[in-house]
Protein backbone atom coordinates (compact mmCIF):
# COMPACT_ATOMS: atom_id res chain seq x y z
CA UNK A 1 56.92 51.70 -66.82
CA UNK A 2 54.18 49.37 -67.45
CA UNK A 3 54.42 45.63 -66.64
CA UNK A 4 52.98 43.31 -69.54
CA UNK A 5 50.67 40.27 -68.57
CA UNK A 6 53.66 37.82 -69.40
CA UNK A 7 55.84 39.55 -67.26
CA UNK A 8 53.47 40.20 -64.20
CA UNK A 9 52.02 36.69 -64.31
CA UNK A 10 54.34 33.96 -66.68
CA UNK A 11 54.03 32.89 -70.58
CA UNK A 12 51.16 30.24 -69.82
CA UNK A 13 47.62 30.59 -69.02
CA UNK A 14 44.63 27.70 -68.70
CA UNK A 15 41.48 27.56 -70.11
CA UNK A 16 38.91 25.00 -70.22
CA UNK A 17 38.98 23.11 -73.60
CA UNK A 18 35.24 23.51 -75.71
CA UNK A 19 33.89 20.54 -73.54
CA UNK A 20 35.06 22.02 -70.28
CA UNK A 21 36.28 19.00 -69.46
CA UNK A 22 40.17 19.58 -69.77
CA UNK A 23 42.18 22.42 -69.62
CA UNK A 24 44.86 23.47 -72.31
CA UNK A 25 47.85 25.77 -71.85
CA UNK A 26 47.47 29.63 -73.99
CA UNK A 27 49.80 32.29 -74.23
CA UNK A 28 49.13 35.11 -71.77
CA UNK A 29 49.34 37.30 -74.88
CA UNK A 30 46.19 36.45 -75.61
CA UNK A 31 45.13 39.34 -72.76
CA UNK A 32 46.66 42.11 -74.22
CA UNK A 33 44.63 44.57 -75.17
CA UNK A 34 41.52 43.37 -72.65
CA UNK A 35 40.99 44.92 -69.02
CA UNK A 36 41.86 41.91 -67.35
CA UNK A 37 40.57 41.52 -63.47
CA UNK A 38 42.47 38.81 -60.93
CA UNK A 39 40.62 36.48 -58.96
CA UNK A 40 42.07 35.02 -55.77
CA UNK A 41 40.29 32.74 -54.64
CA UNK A 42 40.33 29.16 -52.99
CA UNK A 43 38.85 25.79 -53.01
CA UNK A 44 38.69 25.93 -49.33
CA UNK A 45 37.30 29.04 -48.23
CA UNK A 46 33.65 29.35 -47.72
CA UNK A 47 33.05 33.22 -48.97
CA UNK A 48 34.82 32.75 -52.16
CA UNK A 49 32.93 29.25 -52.85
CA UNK A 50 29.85 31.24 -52.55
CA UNK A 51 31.08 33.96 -54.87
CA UNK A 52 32.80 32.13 -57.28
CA UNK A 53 29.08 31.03 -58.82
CA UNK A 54 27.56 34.74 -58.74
CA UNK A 55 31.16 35.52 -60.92
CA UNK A 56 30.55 32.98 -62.94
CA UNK A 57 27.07 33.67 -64.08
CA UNK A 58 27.73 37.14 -64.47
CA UNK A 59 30.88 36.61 -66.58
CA UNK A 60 28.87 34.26 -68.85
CA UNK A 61 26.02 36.54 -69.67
CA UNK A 62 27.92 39.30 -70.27
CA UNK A 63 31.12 36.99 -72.13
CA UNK A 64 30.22 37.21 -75.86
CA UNK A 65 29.74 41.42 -75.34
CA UNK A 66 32.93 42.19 -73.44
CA UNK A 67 34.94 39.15 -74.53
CA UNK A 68 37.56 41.18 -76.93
CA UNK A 69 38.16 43.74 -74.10
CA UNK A 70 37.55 41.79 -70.75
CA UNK A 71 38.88 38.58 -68.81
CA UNK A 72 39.19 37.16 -65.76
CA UNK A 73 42.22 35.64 -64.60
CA UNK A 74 41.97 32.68 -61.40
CA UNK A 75 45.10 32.60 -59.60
CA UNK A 76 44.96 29.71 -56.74
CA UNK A 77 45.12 30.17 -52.99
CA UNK A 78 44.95 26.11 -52.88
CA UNK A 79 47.08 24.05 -50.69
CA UNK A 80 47.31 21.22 -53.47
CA UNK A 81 47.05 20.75 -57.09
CA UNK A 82 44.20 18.68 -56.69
CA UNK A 83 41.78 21.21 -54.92
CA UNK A 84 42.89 23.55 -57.62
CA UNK A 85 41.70 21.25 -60.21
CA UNK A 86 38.54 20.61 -58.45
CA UNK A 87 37.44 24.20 -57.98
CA UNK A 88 39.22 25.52 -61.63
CA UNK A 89 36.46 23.10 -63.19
CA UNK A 90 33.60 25.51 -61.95
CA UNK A 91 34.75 28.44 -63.52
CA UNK A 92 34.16 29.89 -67.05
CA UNK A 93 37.21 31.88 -67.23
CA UNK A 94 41.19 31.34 -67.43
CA UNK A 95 43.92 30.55 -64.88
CA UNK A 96 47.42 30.58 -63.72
CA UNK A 97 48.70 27.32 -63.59
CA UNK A 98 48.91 25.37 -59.78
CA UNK A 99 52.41 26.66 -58.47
């Protein structure tokens, strides 16, 4: 039996406001239907702060295409809300909230 997106990962989801300066909460039905890939990543380690750019610039080139059947999901390996914050505000795509 499948697992739905609430299920596997909560009700709420972030995503950077038009500005990209705040973050407001969605539904995490908003990724049903889309191939959705999970990113674990973290503030502090050097190979993903490398990555996380390349990601990014390929997930905003190819956004507006793939954007009714693809997302990326950020779920934290941060020790702290804060360095979640930090690092959240360089990415294009949405998150699970700090836990």
């Amino acid at each position: 039996m499948a697992m739905t997106f609430s299920e596997l990962l909560g009700e709420k989801l972030l995503q950077h406001n038009e500005s990209g300066n705040e973050s407001n909460e969605i539904s995490t039905n908003q990724l049903d239907g889309k191939t959705i890939a999970l990113y674990f990543s973290a503030h502090w380690c050097p190979p993903c702060r490398n990555f996380t750019p390349k990601l990014a610039e390929i997930f905003k080139e190819t956004h507006n295409e793939l954007k009714d059947k693809f997302d990326i999901v950020f779920i934290s390996c941060d020790e702290d809300q804060s360095s979640f914050d930090e690092y959240f505000k360089e990415m294009p795509w949405k998150a699970l909230p700090y836990s």
